[in-house]
PDB file of N, CA and C in Angstrom:
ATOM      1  N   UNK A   1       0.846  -1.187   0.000  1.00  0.00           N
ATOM      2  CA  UNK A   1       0.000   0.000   0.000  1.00  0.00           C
ATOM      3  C   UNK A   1       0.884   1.240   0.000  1.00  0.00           C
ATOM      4  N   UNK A   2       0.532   2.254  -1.109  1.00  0.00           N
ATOM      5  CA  UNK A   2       1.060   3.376  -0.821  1.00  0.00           C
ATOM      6  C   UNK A   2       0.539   4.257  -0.165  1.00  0.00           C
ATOM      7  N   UNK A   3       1.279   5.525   0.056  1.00  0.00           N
ATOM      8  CA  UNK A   3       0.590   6.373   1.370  1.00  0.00           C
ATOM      9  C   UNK A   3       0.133   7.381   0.166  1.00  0.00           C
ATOM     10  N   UNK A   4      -1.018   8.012   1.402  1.00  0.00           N
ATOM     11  CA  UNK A   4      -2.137   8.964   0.407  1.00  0.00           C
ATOM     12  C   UNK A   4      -1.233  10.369   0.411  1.00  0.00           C
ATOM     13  N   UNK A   5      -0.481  10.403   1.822  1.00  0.00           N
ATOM     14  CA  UNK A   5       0.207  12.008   1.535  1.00  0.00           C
ATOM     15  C   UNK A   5       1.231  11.763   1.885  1.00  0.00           C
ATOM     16  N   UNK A   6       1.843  13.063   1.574  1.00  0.00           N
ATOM     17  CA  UNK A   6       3.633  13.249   1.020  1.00  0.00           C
ATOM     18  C   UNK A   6       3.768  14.354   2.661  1.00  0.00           C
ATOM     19  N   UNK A   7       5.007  14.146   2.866  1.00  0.00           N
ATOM     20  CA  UNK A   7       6.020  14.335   3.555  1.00  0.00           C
ATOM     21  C   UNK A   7       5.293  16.314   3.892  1.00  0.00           C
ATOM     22  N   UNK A   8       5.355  17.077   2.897  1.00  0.00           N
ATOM     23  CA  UNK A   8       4.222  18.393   3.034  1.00  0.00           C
ATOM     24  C   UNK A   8       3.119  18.456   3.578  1.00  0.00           C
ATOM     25  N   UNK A   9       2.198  17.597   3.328  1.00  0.00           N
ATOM     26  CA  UNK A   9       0.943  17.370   3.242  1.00  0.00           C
ATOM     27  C   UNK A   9       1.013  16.809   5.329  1.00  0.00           C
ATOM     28  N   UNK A  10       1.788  15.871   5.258  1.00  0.00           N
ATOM     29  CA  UNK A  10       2.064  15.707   6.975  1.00  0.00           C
ATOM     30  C   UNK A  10       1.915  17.026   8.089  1.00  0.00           C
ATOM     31  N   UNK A  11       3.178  17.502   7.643  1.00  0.00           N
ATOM     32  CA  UNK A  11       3.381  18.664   8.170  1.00  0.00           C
ATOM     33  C   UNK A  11       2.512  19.510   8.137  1.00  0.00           C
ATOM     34  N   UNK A  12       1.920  20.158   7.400  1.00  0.00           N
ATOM     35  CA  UNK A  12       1.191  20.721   7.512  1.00  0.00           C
ATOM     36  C   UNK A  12      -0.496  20.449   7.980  1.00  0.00           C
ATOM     37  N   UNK A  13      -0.296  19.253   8.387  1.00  0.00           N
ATOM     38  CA  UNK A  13      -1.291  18.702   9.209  1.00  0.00           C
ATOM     39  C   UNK A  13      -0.966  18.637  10.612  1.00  0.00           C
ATOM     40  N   UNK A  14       0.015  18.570  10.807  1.00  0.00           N
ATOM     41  CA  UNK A  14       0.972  18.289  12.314  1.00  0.00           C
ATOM     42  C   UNK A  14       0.951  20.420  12.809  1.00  0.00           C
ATOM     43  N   UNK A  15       0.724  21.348  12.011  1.00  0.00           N
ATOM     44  CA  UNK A  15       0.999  22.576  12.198  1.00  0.00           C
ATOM     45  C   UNK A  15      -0.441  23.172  12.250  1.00  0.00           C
ATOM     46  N   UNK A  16      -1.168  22.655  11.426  1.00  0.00           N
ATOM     47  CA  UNK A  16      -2.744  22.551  11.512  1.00  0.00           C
ATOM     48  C   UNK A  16      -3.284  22.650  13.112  1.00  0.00           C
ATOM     49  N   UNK A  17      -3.011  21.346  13.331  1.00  0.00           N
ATOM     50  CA  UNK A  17      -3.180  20.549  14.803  1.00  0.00           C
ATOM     51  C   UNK A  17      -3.148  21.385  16.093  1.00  0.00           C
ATOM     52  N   UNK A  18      -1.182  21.864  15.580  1.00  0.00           N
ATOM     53  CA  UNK A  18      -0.927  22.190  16.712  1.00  0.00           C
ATOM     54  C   UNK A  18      -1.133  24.043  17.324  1.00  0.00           C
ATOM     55  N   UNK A  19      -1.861  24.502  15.865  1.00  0.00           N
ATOM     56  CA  UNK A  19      -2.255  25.943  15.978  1.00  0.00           C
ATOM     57  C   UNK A  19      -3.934  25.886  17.095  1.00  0.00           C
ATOM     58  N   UNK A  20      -4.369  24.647  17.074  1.00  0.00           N
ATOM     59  CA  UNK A  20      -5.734  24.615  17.466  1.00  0.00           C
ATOM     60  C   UNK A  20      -5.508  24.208  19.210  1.00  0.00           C
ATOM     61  N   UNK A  21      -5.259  26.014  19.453  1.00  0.00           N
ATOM     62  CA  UNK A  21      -4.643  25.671  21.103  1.00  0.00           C
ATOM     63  C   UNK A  21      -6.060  26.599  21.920  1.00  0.00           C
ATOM     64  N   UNK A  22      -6.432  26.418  22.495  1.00  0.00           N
ATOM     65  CA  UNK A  22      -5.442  25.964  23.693  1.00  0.00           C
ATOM     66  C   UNK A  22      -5.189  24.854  23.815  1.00  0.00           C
ATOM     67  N   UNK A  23      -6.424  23.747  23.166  1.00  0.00           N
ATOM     68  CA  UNK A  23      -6.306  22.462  23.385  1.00  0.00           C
ATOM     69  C   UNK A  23      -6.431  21.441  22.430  1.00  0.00           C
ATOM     70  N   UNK A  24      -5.195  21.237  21.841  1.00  0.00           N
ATOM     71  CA  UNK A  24      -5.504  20.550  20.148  1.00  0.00           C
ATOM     72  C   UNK A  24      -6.052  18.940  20.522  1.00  0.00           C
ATOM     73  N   UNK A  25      -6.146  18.618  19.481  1.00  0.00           N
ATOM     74  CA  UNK A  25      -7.002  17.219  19.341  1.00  0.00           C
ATOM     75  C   UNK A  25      -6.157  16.079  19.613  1.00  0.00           C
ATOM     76  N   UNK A  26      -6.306  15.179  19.993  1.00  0.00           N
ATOM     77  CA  UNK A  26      -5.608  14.008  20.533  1.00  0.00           C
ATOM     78  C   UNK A  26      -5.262  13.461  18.900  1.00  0.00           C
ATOM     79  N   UNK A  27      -4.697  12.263  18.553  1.00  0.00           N
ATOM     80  CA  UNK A  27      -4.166  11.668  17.550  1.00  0.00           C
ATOM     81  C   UNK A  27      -3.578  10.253  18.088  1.00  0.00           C
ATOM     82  N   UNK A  28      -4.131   9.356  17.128  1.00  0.00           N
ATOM     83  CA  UNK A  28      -3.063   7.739  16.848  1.00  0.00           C
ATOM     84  C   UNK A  28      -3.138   8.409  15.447  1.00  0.00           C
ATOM     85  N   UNK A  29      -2.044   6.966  15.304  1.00  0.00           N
ATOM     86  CA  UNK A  29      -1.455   6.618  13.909  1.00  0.00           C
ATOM     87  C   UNK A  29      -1.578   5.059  13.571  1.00  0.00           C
ATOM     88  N   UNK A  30      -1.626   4.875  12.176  1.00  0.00           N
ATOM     89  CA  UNK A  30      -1.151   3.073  12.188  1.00  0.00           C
ATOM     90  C   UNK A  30      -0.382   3.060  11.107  1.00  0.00           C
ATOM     91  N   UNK A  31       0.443   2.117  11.488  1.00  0.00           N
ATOM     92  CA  UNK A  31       1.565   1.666  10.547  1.00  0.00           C
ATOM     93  C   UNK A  31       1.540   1.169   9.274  1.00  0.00           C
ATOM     94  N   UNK A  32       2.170   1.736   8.489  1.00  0.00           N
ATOM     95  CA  UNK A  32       1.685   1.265   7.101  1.00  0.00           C
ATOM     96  C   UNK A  32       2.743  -0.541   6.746  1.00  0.00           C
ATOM     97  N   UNK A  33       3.750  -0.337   7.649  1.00  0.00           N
ATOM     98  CA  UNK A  33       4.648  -1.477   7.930  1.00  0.00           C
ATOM     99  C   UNK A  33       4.034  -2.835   8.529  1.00  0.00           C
ATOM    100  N   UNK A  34       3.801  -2.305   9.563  1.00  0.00           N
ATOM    101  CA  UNK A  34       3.039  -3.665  10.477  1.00  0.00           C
ATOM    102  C   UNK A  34       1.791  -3.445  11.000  1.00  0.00           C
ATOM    103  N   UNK A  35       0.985  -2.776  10.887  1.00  0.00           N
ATOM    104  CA  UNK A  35      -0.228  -2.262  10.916  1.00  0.00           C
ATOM    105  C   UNK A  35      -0.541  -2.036  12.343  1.00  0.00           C
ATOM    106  N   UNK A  36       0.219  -1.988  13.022  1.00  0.00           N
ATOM    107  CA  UNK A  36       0.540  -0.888  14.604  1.00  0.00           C
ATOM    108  C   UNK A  36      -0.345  -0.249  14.773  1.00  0.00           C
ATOM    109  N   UNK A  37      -1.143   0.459  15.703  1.00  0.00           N
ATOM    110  CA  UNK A  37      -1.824   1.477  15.632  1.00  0.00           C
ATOM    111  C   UNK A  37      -1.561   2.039  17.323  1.00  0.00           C
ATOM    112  N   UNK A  38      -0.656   3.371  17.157  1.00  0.00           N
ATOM    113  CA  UNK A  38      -0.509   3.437  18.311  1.00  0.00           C
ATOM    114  C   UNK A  38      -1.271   4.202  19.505  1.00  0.00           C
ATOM    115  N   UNK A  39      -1.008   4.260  20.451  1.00  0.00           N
ATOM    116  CA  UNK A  39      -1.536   4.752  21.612  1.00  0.00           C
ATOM    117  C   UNK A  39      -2.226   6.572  21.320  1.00  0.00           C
ATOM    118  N   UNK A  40      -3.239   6.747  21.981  1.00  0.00           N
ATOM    119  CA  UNK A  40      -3.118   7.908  21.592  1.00  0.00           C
ATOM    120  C   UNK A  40      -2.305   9.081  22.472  1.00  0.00           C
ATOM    121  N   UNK A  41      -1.951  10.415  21.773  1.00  0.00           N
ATOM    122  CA  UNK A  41      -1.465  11.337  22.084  1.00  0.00           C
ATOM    123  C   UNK A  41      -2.142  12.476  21.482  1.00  0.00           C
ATOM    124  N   UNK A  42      -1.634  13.413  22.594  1.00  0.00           N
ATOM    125  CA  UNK A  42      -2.080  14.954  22.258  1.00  0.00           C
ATOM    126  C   UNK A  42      -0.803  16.135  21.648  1.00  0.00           C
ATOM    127  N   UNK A  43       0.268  15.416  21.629  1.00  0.00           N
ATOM    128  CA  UNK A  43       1.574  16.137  21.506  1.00  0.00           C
ATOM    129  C   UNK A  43       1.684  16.459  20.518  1.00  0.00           C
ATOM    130  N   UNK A  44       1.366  17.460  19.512  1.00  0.00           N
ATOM    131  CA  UNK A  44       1.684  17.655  17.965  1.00  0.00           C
ATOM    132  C   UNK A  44       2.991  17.906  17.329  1.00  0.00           C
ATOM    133  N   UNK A  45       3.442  18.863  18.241  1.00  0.00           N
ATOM    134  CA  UNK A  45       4.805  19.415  18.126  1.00  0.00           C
ATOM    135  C   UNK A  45       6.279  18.534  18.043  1.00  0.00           C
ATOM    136  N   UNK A  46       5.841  18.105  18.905  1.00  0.00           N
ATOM    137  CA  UNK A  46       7.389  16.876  18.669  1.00  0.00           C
ATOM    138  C   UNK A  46       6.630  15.653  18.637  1.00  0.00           C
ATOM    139  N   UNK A  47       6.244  15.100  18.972  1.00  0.00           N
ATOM    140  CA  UNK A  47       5.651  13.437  19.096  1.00  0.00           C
ATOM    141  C   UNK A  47       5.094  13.038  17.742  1.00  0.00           C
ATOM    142  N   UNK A  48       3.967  14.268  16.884  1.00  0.00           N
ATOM    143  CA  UNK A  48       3.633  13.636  15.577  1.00  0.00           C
ATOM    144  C   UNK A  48       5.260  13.106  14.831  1.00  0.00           C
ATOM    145  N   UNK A  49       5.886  14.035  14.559  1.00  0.00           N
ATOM    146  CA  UNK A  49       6.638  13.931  13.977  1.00  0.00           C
ATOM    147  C   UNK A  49       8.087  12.868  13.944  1.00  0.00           C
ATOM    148  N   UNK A  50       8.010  12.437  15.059  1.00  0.00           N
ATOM    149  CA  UNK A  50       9.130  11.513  15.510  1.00  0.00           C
ATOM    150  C   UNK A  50       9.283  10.127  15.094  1.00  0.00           C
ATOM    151  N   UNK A  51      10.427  10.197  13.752  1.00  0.00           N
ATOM    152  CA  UNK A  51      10.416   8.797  13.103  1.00  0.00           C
ATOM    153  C   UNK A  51       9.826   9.483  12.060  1.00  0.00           C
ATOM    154  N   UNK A  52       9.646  10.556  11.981  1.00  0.00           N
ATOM    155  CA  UNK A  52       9.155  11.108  10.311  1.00  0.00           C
ATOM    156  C   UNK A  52       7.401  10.858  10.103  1.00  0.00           C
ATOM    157  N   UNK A  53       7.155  10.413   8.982  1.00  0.00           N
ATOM    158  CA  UNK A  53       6.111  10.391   8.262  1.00  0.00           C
ATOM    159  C   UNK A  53       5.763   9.091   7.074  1.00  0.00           C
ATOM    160  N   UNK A  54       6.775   8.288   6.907  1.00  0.00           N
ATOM    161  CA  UNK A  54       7.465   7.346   5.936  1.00  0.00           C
ATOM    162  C   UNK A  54       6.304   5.991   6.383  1.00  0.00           C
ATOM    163  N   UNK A  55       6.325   5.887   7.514  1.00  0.00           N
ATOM    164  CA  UNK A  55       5.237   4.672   7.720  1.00  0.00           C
ATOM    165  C   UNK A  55       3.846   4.649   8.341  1.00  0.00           C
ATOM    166  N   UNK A  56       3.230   6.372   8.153  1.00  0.00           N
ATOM    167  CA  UNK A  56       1.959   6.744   8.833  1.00  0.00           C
ATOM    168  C   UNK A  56       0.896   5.884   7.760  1.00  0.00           C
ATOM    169  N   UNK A  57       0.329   4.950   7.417  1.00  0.00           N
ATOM    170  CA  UNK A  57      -0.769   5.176   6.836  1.00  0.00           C
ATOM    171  C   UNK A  57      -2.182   6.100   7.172  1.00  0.00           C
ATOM    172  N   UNK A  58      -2.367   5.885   8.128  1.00  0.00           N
ATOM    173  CA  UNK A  58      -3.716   7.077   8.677  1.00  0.00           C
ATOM    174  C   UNK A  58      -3.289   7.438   9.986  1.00  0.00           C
ATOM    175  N   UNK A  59      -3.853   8.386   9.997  1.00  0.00           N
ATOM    176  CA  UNK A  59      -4.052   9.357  12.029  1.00  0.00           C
ATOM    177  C   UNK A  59      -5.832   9.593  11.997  1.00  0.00           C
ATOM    178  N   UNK A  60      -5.844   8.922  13.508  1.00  0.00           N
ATOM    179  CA  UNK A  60      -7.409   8.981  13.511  1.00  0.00           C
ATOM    180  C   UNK A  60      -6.810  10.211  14.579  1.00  0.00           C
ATOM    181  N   UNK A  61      -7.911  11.393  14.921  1.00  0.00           N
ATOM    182  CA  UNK A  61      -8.099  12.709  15.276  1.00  0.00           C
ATOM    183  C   UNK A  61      -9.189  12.310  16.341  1.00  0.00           C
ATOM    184  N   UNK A  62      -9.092  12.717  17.623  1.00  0.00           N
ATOM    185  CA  UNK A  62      -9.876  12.251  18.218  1.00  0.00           C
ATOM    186  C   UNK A  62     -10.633  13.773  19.097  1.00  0.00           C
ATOM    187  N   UNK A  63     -11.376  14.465  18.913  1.00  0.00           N
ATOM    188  CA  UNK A  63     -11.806  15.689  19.351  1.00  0.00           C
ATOM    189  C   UNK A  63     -12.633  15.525  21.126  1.00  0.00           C
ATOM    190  N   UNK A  64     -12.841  16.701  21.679  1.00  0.00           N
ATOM    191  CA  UNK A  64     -13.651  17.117  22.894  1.00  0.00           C
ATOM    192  C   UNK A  64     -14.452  17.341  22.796  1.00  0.00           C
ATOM    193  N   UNK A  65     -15.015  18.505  21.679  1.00  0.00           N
ATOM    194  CA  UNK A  65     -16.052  19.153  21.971  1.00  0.00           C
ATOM    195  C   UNK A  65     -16.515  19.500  20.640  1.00  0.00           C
ATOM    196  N   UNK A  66     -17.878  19.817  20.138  1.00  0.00           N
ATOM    197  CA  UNK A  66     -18.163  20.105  18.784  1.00  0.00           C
ATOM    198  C   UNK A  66     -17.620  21.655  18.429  1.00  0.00           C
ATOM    199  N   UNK A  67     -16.609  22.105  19.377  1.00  0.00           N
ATOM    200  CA  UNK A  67     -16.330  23.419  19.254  1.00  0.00           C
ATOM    201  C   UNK A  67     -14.573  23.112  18.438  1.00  0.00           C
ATOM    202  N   UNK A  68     -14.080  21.969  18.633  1.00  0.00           N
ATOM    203  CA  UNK A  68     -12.724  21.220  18.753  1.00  0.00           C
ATOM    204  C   UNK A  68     -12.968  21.297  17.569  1.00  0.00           C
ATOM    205  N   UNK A  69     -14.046  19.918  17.248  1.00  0.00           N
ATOM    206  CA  UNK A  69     -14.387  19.471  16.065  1.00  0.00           C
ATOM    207  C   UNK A  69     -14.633  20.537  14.940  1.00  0.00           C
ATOM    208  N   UNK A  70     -15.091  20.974  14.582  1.00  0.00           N
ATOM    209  CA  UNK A  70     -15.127  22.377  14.125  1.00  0.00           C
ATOM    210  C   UNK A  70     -14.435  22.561  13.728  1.00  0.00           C
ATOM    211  N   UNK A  71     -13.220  23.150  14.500  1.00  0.00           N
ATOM    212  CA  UNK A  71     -11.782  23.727  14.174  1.00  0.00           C
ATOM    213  C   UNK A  71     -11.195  22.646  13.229  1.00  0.00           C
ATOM    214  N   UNK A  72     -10.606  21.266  13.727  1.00  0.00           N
ATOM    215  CA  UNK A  72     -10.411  20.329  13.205  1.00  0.00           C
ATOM    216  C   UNK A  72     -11.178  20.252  11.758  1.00  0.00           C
ATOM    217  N   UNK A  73     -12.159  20.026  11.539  1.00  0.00           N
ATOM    218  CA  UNK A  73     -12.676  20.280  10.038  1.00  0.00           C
ATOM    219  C   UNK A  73     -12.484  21.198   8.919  1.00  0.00           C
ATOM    220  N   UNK A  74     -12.576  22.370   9.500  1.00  0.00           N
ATOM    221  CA  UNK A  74     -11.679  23.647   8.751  1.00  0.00           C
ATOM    222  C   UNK A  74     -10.611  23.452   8.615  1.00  0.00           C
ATOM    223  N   UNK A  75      -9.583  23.072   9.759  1.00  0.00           N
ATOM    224  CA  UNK A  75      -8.197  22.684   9.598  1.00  0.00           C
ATOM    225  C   UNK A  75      -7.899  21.779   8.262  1.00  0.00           C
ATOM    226  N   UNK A  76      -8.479  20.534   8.263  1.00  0.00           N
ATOM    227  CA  UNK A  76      -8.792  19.667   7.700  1.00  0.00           C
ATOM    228  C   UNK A  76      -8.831  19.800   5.521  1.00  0.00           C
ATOM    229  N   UNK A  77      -9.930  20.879   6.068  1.00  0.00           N
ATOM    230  CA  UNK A  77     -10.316  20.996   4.746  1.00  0.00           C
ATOM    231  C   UNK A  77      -9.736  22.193   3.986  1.00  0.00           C
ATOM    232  N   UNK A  78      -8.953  23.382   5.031  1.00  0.00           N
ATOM    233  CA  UNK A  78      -8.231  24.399   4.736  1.00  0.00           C
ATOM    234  C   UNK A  78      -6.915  23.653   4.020  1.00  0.00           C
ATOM    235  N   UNK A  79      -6.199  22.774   4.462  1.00  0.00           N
ATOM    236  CA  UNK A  79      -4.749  22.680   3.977  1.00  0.00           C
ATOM    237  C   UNK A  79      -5.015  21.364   2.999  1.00  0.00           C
ATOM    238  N   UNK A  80      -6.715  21.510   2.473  1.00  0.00           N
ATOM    239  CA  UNK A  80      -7.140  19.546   1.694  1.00  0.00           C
ATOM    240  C   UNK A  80      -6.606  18.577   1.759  1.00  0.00           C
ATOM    241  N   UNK A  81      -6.057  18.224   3.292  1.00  0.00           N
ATOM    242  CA  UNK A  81      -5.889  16.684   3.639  1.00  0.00           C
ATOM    243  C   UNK A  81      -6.799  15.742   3.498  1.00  0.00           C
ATOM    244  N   UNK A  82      -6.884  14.583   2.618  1.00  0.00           N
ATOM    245  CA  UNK A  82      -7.714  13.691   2.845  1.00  0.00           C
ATOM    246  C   UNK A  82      -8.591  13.491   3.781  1.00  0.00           C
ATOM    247  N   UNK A  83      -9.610  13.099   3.969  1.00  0.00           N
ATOM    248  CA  UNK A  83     -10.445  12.924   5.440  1.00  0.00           C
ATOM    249  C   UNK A  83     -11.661  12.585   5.190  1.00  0.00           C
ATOM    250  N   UNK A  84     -12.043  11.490   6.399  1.00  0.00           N
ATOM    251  CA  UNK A  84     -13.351  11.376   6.547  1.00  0.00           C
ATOM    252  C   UNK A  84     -14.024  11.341   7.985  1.00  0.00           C
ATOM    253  N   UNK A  85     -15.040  11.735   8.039  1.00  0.00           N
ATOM    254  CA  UNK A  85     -15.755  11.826   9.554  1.00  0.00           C
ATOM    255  C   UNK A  85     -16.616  10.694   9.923  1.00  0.00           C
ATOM    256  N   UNK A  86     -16.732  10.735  10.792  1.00  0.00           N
ATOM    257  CA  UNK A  86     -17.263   9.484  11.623  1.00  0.00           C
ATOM    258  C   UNK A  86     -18.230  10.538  12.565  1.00  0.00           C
ATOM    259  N   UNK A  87     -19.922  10.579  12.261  1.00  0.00           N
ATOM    260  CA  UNK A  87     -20.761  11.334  13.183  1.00  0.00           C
ATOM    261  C   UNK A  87     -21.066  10.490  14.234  1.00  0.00           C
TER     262      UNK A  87
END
């Protein structure tokens, strides 16, 4: 399987994220290697990024509040990262 986004397209999802303060959105990932899916975190700043971007297949986004969510969707659809919602 190849990955849907490039190394840009990450980042600027990881900068997305981490502008949506006070309290950005939690995040897993799963492995496009061994199909891992890890623990979640809220850390955008250093933790998305650690180990790169090379074996993310998806990040599920996990929100608080429909006020979170919100943001997250604009975010989302401002920098056209792939995505789908789960109501």
């Amino acid at each position: 399987m190849k990955p849907v986004m490039n190394n840009t397209k990450w980042e600027e999802l990881r900068l997305a994220m981490y502008r949506i303060l006070p309290e950005p959105p939690q995040w897993r990932t799963k492995n496009i290697e061994n199909d891992y899916v890890s623990d979640w975190d809220g850390e955008w700043y250093y933790h998305f990024q650690t180990g790169g971007y090379k074996t993310i297949k998806w990040v599920e986004i996990k929100v608080n509040s429909e006020e979170q969510r919100n943001k997250v969707l604009q975010s989302l659809k401002k920098s056209k990262c792939p995505s789908e919602t789960n109501q």
